[in-house]
Protein backbone atom coordinates (compact mmCIF):
# COMPACT_ATOMS: atom_id res chain seq x y z
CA UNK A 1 -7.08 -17.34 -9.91
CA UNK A 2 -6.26 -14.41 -7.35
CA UNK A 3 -7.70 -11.30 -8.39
CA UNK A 4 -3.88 -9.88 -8.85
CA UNK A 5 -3.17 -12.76 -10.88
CA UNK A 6 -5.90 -11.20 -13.19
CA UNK A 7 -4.40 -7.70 -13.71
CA UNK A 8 -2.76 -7.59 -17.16
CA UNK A 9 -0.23 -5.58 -19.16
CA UNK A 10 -2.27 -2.70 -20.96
CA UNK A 11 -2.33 -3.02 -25.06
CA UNK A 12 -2.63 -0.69 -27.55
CA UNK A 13 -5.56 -0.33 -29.53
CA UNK A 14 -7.79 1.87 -27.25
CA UNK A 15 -8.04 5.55 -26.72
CA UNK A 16 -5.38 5.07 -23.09
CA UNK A 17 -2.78 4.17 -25.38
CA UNK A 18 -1.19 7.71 -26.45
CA UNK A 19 -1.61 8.62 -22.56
CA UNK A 20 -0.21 5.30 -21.49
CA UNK A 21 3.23 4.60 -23.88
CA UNK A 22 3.71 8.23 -25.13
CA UNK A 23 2.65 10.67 -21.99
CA UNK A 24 3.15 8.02 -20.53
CA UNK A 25 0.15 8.58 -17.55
CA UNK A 26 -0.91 5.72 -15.39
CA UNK A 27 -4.01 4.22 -16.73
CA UNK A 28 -6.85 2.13 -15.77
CA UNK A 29 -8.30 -0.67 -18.24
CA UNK A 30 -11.67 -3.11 -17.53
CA UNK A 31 -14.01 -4.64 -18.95
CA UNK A 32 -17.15 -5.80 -18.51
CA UNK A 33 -18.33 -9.82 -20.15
CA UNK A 34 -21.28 -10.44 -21.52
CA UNK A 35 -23.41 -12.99 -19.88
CA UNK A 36 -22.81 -16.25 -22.44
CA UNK A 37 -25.71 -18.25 -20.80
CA UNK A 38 -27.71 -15.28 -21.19
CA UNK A 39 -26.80 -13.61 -24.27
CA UNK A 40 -25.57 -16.81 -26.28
CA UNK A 41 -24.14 -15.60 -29.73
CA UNK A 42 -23.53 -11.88 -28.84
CA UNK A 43 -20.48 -10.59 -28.31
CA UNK A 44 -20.93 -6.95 -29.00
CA UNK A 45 -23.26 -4.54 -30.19
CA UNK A 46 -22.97 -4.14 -34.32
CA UNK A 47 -22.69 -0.23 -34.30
CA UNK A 48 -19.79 0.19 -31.76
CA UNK A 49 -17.27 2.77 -33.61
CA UNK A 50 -19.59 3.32 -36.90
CA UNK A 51 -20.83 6.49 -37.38
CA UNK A 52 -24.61 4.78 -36.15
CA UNK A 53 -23.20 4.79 -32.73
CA UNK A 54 -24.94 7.99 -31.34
CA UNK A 55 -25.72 9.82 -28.53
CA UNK A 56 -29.22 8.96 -29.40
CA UNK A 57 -29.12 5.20 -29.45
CA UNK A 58 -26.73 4.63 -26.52
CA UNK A 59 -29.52 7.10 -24.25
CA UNK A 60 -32.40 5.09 -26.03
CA UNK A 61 -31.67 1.48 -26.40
CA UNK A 62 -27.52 0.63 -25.75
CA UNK A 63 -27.56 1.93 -22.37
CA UNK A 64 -30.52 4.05 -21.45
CA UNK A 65 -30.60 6.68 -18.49
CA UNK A 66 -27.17 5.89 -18.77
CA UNK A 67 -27.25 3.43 -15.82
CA UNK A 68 -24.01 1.43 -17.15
CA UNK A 69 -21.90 4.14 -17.52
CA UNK A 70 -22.53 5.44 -14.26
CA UNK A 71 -21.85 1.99 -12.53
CA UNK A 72 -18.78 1.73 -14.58
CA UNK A 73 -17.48 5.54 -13.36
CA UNK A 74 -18.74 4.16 -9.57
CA UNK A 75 -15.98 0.79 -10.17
CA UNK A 76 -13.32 2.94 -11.43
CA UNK A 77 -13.68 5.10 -8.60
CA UNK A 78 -14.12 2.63 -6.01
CA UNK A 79 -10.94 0.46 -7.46
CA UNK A 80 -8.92 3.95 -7.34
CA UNK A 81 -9.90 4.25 -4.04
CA UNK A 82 -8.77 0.50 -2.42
CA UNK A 83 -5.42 1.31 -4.57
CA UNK A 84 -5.13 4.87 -3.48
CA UNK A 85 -5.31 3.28 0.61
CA UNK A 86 -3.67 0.31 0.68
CA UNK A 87 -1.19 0.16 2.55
CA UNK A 88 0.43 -2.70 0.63
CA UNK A 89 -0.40 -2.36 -2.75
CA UNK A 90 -2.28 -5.82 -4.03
CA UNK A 91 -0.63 -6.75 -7.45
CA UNK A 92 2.01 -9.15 -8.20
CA UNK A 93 4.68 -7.33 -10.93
CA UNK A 94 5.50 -11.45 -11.99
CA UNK A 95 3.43 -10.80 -14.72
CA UNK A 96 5.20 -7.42 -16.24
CA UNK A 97 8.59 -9.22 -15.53
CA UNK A 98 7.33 -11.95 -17.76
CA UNK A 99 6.18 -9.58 -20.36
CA UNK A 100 9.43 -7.69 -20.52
CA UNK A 101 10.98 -10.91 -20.82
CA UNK A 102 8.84 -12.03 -24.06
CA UNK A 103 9.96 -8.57 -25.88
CA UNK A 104 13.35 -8.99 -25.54
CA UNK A 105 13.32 -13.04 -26.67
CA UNK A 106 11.48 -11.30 -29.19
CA UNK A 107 13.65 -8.78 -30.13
CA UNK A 108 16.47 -11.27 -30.10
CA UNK A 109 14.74 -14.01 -32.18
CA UNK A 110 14.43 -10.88 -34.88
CA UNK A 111 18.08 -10.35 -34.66
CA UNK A 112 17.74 -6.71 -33.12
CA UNK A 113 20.12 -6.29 -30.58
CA UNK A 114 23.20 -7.07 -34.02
CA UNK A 115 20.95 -4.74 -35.83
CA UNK A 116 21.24 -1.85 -32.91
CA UNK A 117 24.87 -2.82 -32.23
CA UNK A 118 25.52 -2.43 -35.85
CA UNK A 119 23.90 0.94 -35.59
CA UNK A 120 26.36 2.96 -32.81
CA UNK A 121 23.31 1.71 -30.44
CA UNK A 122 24.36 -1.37 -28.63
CA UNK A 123 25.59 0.25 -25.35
CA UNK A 124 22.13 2.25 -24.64
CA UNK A 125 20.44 -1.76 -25.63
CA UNK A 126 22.86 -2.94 -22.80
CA UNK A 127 21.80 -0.16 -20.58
CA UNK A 128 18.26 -1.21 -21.17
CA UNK A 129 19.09 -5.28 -20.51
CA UNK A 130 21.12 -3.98 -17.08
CA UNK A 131 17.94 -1.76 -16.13
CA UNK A 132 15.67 -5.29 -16.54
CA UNK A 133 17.70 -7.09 -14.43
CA UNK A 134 17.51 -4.64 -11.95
CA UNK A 135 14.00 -4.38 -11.98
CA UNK A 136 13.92 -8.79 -12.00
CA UNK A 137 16.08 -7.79 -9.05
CA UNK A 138 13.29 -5.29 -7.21
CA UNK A 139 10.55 -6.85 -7.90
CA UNK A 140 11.44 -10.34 -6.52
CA UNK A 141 12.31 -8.48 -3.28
CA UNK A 142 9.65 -6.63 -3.16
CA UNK A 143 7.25 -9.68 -3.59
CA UNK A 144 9.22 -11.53 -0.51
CA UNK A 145 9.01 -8.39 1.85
CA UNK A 146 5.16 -7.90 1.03
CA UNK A 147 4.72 -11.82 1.65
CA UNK A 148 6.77 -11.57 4.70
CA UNK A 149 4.33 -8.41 5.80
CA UNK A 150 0.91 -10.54 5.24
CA UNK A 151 2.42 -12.57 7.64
């Protein structure tokens, strides 16, 4: 896979998500895999959000000096960076297109769009399907001018 074909819609469940669906602010979202040749077995570290997860065992065993972290803060800035210079940005929106796609079969399969017309809100759920097609319509043309640029 291409590294843009790696970049992924961002999920709730972590501490971006107020900042990302309600402020919504831009955010950022890695991670890091464990080594399973390595570390066979492990997947995490048992304390992670318990109240044993302290300041004292990250510094002394998790993570100590803190050298993680840091390289962590060093890739965030460095991928901020290569975004904030390119002059063609390198990610694919395919992938968001497909997502948006999935909630509305969703939302249809659940009957939704009766239930909102059935509510006084069908038009703005219209609006909403005639704002996706427009972005379908974008982003297609923006991948073909960017592939016609790389050439």
């Amino acid at each position: 896979k291409k590294d843009e074909d790696k970049i992924g819609i961002i999920r709730s469940g972590s501490d971006h998500a107020p900042f990302t669906f309600y402020a919504g602010v831009p955010a950022l979202y890695y991670t890091f895999k464990i080594d399973k040749h390595k570390y066979p077995g492990f997947s995490g570290y048992p304390t992670y959000h318990t109240g044993y997860e302290t300041f004292y065992l990250m510094d002394q065993f998790i993570d100590p000096g803190f050298k993680l972290h840091r390289t962590c803060a060093q890739l965030s800035i460095h991928m901020i960076l290569n975004l904030a210079e390119s002059a063609i940005l390198p990610l694919n929106p395919i992938h968001i297109l497909t997502e948006v796609q999935n909630g509305i079969e969703s939302l249809n399969e659940n009957n939704v769009p009766k239930i909102l017309n059935d509510n006084g809100a069908g038009p703005a759920f219209e609006l909403i399907l005639e704002s996706i097609k427009n972005l379908n319509a974008s982003a297609i043309t923006w991948i073909e001018e960017r592939q016609n640029m790389k050439k």
